[in-house]
PDB file of N, CA and C in Angstrom:
ATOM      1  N   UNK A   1       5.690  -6.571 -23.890  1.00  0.00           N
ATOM      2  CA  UNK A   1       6.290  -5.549 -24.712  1.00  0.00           C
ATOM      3  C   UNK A   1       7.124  -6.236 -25.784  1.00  0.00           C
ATOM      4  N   UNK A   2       6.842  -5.942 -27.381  1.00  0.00           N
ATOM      5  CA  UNK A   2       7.825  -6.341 -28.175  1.00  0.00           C
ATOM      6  C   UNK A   2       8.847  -5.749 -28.322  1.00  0.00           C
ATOM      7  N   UNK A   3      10.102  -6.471 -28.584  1.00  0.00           N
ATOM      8  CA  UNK A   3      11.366  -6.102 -28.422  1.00  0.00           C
ATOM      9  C   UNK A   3      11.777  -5.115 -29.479  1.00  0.00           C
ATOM     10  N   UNK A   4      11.868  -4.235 -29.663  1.00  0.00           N
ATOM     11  CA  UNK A   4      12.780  -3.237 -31.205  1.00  0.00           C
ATOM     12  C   UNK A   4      14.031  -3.635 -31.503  1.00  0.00           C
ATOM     13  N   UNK A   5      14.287  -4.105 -32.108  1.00  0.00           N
ATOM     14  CA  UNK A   5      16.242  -4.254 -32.634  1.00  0.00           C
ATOM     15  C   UNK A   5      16.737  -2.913 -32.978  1.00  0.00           C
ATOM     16  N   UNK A   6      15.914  -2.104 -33.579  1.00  0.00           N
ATOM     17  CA  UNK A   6      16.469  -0.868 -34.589  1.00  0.00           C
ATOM     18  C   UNK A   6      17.286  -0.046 -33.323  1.00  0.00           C
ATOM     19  N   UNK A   7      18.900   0.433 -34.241  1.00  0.00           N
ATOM     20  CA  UNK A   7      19.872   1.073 -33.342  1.00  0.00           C
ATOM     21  C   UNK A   7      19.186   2.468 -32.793  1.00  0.00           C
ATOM     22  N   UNK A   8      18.284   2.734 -33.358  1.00  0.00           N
ATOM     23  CA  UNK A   8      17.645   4.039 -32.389  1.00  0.00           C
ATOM     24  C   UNK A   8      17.069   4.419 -31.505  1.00  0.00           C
ATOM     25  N   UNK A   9      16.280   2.728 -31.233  1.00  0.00           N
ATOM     26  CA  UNK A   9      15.727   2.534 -30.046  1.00  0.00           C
ATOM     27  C   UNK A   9      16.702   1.887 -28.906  1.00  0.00           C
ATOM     28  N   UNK A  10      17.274   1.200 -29.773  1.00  0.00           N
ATOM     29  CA  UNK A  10      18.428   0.605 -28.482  1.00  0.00           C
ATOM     30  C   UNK A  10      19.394   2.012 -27.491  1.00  0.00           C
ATOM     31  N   UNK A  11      19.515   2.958 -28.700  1.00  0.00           N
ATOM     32  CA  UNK A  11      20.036   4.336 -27.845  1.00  0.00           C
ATOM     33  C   UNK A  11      19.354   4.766 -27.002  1.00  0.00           C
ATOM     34  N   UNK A  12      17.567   4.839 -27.473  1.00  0.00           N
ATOM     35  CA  UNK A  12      16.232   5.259 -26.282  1.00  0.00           C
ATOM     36  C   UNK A  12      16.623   4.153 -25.356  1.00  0.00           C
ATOM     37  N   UNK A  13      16.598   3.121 -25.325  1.00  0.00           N
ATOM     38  CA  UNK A  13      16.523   2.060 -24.386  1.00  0.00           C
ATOM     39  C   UNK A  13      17.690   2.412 -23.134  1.00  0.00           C
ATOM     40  N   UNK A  14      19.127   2.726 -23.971  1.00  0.00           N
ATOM     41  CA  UNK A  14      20.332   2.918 -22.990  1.00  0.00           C
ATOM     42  C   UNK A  14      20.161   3.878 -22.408  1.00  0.00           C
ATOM     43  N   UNK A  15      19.713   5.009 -22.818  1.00  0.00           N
ATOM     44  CA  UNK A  15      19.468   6.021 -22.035  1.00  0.00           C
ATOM     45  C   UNK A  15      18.554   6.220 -21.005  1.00  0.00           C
ATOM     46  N   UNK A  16      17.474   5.605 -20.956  1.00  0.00           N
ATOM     47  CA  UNK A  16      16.530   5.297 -19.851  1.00  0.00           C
ATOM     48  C   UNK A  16      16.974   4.368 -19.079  1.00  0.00           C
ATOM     49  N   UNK A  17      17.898   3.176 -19.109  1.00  0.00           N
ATOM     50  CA  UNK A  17      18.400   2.788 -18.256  1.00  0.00           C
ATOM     51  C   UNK A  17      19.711   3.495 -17.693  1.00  0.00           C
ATOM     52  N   UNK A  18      20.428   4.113 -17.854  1.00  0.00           N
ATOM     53  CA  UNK A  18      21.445   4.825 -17.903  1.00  0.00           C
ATOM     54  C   UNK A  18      21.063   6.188 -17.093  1.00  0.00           C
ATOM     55  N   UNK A  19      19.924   6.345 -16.835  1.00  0.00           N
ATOM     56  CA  UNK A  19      19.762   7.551 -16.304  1.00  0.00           C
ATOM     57  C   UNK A  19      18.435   7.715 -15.879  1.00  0.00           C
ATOM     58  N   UNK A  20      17.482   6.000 -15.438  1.00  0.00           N
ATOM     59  CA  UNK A  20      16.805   5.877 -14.919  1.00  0.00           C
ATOM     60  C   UNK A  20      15.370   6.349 -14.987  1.00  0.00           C
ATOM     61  N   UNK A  21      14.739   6.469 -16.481  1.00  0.00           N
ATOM     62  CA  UNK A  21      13.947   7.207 -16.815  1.00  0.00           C
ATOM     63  C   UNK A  21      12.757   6.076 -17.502  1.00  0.00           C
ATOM     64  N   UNK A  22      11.296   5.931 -17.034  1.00  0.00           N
ATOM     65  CA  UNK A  22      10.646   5.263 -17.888  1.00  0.00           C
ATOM     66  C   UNK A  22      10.253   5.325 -19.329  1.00  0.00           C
ATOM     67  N   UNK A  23      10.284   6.396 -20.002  1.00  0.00           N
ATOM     68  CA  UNK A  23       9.761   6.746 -20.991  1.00  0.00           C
ATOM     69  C   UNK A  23      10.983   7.991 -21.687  1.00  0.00           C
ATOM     70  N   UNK A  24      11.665   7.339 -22.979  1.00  0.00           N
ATOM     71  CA  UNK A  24      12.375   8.749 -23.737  1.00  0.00           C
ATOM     72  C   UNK A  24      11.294   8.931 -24.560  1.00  0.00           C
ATOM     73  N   UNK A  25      11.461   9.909 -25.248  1.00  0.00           N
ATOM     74  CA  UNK A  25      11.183  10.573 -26.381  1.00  0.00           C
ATOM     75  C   UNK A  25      12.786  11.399 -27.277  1.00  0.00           C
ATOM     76  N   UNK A  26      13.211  10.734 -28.034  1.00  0.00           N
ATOM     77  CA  UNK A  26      14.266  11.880 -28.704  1.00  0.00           C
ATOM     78  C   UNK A  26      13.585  12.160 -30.256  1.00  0.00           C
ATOM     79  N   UNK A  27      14.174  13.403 -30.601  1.00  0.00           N
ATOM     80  CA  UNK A  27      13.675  14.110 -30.997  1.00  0.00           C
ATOM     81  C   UNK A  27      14.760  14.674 -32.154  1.00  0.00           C
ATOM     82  N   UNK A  28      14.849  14.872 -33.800  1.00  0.00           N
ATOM     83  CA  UNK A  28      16.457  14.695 -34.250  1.00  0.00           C
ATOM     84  C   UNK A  28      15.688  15.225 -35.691  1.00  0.00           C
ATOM     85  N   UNK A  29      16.461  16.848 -35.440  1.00  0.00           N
ATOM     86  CA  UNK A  29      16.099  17.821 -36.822  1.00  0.00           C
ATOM     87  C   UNK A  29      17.533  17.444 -37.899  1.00  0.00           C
ATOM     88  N   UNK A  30      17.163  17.426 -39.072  1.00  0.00           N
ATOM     89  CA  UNK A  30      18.504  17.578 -39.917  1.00  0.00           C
ATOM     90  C   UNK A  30      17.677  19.195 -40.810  1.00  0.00           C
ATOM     91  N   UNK A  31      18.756  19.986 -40.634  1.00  0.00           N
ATOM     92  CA  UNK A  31      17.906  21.502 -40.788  1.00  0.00           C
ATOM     93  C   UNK A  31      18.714  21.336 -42.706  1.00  0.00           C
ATOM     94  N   UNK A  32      19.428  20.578 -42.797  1.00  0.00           N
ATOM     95  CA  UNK A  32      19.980  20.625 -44.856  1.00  0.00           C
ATOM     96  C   UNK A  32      18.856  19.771 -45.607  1.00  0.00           C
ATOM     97  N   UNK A  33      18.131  18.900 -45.008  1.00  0.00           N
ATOM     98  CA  UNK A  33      17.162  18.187 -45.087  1.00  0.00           C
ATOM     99  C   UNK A  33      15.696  18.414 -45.645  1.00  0.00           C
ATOM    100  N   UNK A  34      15.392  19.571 -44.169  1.00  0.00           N
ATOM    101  CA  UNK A  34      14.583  20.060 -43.278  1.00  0.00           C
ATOM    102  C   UNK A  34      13.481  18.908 -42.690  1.00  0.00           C
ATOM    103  N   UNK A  35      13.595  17.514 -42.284  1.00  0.00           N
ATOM    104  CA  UNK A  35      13.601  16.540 -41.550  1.00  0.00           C
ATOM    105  C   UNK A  35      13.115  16.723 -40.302  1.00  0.00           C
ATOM    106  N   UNK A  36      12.304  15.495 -39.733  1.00  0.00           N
ATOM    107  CA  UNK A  36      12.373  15.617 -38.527  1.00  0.00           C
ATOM    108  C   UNK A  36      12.068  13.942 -37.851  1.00  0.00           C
ATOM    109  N   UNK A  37      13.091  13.262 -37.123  1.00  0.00           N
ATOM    110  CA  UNK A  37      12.546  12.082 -36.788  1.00  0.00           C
ATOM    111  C   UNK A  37      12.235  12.129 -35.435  1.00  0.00           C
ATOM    112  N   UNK A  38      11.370  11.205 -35.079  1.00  0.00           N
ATOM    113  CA  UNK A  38      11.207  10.876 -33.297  1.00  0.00           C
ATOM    114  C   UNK A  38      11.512   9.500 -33.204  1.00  0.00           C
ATOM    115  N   UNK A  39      12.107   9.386 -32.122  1.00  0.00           N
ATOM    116  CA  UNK A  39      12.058   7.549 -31.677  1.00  0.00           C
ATOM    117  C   UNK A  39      11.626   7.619 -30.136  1.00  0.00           C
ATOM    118  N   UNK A  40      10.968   6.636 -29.881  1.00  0.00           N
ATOM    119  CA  UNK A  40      10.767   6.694 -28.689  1.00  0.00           C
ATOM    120  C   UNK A  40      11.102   5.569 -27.822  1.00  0.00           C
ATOM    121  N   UNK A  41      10.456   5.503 -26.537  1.00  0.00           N
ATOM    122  CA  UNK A  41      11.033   4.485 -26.012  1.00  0.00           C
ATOM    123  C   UNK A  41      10.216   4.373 -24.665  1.00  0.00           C
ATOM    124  N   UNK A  42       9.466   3.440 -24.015  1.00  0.00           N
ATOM    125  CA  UNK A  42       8.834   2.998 -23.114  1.00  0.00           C
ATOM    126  C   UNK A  42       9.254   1.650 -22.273  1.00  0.00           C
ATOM    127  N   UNK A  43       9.237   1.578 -20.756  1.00  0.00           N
ATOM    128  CA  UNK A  43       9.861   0.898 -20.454  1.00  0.00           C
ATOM    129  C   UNK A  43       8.841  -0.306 -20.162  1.00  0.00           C
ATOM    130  N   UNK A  44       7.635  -0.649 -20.158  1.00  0.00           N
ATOM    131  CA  UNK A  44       6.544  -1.234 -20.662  1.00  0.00           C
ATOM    132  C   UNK A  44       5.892  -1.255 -21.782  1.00  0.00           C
ATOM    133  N   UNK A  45       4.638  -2.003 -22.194  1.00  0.00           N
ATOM    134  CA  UNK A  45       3.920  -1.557 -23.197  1.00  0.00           C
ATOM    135  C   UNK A  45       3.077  -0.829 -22.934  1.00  0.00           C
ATOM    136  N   UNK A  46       2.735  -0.712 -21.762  1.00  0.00           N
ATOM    137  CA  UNK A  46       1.554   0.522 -21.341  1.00  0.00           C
ATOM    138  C   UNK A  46       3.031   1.689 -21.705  1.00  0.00           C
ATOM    139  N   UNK A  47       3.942   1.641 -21.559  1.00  0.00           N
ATOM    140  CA  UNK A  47       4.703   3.325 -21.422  1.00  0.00           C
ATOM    141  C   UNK A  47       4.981   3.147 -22.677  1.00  0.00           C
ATOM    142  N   UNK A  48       5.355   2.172 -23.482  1.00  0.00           N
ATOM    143  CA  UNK A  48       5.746   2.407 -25.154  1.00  0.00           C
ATOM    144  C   UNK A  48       4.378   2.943 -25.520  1.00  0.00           C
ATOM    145  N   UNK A  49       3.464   2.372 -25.516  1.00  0.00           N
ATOM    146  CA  UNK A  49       2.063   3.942 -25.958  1.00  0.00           C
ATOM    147  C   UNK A  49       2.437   4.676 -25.658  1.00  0.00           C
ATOM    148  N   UNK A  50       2.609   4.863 -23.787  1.00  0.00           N
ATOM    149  CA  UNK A  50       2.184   6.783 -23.798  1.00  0.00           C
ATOM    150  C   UNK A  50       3.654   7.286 -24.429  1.00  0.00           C
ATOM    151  N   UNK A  51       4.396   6.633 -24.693  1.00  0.00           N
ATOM    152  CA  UNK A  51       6.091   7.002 -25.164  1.00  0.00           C
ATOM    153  C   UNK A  51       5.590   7.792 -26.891  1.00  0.00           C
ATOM    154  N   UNK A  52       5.201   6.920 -27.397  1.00  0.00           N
ATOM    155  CA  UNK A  52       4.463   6.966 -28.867  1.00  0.00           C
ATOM    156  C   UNK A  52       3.599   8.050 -29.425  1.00  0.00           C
ATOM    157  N   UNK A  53       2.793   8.304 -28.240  1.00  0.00           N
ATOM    158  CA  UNK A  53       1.892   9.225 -28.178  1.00  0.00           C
ATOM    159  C   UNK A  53       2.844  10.577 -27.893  1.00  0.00           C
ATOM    160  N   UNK A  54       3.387  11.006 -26.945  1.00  0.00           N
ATOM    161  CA  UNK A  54       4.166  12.079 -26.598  1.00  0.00           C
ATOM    162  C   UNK A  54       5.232  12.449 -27.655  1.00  0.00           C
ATOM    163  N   UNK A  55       5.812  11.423 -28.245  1.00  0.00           N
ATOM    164  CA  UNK A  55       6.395  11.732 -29.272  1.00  0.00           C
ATOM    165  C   UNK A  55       5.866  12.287 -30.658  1.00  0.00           C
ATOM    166  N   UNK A  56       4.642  11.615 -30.649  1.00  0.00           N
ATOM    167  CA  UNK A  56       3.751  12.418 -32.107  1.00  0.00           C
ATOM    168  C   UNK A  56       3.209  13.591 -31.323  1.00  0.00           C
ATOM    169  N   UNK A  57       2.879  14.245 -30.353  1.00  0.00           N
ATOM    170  CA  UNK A  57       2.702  14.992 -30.570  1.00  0.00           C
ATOM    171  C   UNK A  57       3.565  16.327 -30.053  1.00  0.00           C
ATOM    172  N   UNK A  58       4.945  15.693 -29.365  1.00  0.00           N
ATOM    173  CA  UNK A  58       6.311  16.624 -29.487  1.00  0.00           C
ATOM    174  C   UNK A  58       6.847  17.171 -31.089  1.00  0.00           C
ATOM    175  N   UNK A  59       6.532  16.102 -32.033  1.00  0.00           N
ATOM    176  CA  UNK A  59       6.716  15.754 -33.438  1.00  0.00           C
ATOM    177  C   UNK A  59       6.058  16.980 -33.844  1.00  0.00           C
ATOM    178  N   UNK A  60       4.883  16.533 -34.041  1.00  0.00           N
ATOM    179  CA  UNK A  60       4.022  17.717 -34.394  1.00  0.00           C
ATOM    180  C   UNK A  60       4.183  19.150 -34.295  1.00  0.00           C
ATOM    181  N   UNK A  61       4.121  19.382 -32.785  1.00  0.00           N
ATOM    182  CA  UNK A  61       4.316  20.462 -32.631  1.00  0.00           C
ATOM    183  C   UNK A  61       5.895  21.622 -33.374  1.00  0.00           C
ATOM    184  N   UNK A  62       7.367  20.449 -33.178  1.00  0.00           N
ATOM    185  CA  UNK A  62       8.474  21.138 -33.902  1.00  0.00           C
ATOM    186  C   UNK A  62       8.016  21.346 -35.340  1.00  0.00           C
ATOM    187  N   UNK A  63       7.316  20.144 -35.820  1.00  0.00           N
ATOM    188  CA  UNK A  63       7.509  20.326 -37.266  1.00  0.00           C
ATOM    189  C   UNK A  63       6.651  21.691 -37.765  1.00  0.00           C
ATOM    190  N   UNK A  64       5.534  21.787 -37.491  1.00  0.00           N
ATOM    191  CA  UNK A  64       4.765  23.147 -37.251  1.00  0.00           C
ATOM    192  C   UNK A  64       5.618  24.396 -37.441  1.00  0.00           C
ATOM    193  N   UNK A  65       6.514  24.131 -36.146  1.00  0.00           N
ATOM    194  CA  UNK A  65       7.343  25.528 -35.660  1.00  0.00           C
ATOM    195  C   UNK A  65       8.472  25.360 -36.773  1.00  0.00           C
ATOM    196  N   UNK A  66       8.611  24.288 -37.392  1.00  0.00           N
ATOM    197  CA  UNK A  66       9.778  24.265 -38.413  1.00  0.00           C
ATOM    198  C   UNK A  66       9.039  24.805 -39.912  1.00  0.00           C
ATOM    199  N   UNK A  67       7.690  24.570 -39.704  1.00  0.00           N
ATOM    200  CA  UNK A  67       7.268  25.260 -40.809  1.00  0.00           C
ATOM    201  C   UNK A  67       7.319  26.641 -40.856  1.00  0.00           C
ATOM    202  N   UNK A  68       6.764  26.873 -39.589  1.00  0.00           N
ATOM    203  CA  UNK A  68       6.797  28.696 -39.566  1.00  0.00           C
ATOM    204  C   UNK A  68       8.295  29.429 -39.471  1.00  0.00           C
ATOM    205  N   UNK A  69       9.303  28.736 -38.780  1.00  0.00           N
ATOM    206  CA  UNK A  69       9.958  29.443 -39.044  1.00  0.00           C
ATOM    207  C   UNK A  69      10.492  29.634 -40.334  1.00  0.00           C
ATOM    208  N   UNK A  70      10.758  28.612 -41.213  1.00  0.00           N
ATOM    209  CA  UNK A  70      11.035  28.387 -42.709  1.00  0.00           C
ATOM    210  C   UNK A  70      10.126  29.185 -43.561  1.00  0.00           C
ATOM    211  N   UNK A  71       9.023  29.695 -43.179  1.00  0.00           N
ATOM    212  CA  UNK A  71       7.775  30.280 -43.725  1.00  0.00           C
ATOM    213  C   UNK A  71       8.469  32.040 -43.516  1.00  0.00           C
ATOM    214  N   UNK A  72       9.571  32.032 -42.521  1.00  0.00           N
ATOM    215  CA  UNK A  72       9.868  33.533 -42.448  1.00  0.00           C
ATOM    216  C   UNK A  72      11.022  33.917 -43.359  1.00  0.00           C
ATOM    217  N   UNK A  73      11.735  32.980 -43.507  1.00  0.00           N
ATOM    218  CA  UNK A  73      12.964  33.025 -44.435  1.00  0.00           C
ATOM    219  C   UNK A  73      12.769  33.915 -45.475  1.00  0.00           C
TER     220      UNK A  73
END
């Protein structure tokens, strides 16, 4: 598994150790923006895929629902 430096993964990283979890996904709307980032986090490289994967398509799915709801405004 290659290492990430970036502070967003190091937060995915603390938190899966911190609370014992193989795989985060976080998930971070800025609604003044209308934005949407994912970072993820796997505690292998087999789980950084499926980490990667779950996150694009957690991603997906808000941004969608961020369209429609913005689509009702």
């Amino acid at each position: 598994m290659a290492w990430n430096p970036s502070p967003k993964v190091k937060f995915a990283r603390s938190f899966g150790d911190q609370f014992d979890k193989d795989i985060v996904v976080v998930l971070a709307v800025n609604t003044r923006t209308n934005t949407l980032e994912a970072v993820t986090y796997g505690r292998t490289k087999a789980l950084c895929d499926e980490a990667r994967v779950l996150g694009d398509i957690a991603s997906d799915a808000i941004y969608k629902t961020m369209e429609e709801v913005n689509g009702r405004k």
